[in-house]
Protein backbone atom coordinates (compact mmCIF):
# COMPACT_ATOMS: atom_id res chain seq x y z
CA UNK A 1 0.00 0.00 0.00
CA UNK A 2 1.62 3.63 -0.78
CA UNK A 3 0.11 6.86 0.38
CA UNK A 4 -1.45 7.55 -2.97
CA UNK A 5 -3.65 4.54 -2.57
CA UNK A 6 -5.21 5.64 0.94
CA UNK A 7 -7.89 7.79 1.82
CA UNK A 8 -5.36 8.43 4.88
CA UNK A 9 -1.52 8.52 4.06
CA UNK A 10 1.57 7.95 5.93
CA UNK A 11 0.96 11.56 7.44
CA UNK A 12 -2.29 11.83 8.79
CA UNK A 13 -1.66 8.32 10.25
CA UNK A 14 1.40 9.17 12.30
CA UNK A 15 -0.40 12.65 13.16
CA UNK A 16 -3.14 10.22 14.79
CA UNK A 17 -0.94 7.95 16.06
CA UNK A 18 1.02 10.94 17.77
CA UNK A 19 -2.24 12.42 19.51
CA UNK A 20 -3.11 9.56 21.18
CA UNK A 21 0.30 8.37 22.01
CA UNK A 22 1.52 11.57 23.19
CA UNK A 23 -0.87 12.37 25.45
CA UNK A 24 -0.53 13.21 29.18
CA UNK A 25 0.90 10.02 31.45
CA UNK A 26 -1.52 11.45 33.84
CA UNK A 27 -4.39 10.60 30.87
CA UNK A 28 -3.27 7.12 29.67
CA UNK A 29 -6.06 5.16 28.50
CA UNK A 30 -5.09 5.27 24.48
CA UNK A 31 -1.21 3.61 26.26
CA UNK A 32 -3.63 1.34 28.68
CA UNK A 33 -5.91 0.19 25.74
CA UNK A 34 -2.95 -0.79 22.78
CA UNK A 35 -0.98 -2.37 26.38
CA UNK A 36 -4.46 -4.50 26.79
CA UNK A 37 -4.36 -5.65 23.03
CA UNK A 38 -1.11 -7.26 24.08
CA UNK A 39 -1.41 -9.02 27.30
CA UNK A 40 -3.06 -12.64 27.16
CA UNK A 41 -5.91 -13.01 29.36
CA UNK A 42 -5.75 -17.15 29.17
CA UNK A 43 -9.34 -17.32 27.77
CA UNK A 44 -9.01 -18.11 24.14
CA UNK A 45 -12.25 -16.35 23.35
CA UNK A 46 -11.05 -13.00 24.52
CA UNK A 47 -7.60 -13.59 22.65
CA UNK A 48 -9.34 -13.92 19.44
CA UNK A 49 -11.44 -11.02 20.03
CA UNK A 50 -8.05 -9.36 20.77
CA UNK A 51 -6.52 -10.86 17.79
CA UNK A 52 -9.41 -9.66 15.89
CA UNK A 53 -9.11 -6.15 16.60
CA UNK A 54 -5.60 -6.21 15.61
CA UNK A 55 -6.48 -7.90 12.39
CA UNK A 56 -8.74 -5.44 11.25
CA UNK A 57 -6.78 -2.54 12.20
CA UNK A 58 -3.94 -4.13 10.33
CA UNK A 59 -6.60 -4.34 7.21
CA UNK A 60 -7.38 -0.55 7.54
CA UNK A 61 -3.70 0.31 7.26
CA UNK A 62 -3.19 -2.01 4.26
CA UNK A 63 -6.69 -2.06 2.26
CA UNK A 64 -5.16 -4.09 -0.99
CA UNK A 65 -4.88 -6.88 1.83
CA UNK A 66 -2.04 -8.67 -0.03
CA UNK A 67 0.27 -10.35 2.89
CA UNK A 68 3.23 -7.32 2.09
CA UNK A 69 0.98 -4.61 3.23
CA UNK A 70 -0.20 -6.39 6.19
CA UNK A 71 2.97 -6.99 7.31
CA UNK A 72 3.90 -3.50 7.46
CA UNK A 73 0.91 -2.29 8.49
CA UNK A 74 1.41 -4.68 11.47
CA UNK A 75 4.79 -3.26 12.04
CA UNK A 76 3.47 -0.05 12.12
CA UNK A 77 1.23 -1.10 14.95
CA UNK A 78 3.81 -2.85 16.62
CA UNK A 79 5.49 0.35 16.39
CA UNK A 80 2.86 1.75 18.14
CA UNK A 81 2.31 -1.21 20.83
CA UNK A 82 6.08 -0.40 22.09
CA UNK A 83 6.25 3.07 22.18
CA UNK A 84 2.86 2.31 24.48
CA UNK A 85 5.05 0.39 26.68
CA UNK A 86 8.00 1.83 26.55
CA UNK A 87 6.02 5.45 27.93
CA UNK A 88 3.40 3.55 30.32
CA UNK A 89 4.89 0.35 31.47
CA UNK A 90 9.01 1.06 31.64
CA UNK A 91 8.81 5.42 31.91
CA UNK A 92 11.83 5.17 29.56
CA UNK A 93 13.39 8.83 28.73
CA UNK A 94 13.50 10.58 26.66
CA UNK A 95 10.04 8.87 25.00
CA UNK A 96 8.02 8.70 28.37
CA UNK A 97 7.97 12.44 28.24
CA UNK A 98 7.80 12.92 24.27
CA UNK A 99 4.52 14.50 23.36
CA UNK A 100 2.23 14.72 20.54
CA UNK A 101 4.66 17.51 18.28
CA UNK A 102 7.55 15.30 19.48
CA UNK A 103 6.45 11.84 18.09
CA UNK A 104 4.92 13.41 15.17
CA UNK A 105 7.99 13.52 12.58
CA UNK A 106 9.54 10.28 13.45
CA UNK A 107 6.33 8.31 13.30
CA UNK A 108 5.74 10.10 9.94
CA UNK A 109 9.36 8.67 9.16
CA UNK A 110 8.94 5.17 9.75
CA UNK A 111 5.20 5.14 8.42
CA UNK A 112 5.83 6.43 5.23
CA UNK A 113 9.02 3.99 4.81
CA UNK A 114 6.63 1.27 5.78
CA UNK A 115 3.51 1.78 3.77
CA UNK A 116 4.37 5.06 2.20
């Protein structure tokens, strides 16, 4: 998928991706929810529902669906999965305190050389 081929584009995905990860620690339920799409719960029902979620916003990221796009659109969530922990769960500096216009250009980076 390449930017021309989304409604969205590698820009106004990392600009989304930024707001909600660079909120506030004090406000951290867009860190708490992607840390809760990771963390097995030992019923298999709710892991599929889990796996599900991430499946379809892999699919959003990569609408031609061929197996290339999905794969980078899942590294761009995994992307956004460990920034979520390195911020919530580990407080590592100097991205625990990076906000919104501080994780916007290098998300834009590694979007746009991922499905850009």
């Amino acid at each position: 998928m390449r930017a021309e081929a989304t409604a969205t584009g590698p820009g106004k995905i990392a600009a989304r991706l930024a707001h909600r990860l660079g909120g506030s620690l004090d406000d951290r339920r867009h860190l708490d929810a992607l840390l809760l799409l990771i963390r097995s719960s030992g019923d298999e029902r709710i892991d599929e529902l889990r796996r599900d979620v991430l499946r379809s916003l892999s699919e959003k990221l990569a609408p031609d669906g061929t197996d290339d796009a999905l794969l980078r659109a899942q590294i761009v969530l995994a992307t956004a999965v460990g920034i979520s922990l390195l911020k919530a769960a580990l407080g590592l500096e100097p991205i625990a305190s990076a906000g919104e216009d501080d994780l916007r250009e290098p998300l834009e980076d590694a979007t746009r050389a991922l499905i850009g």
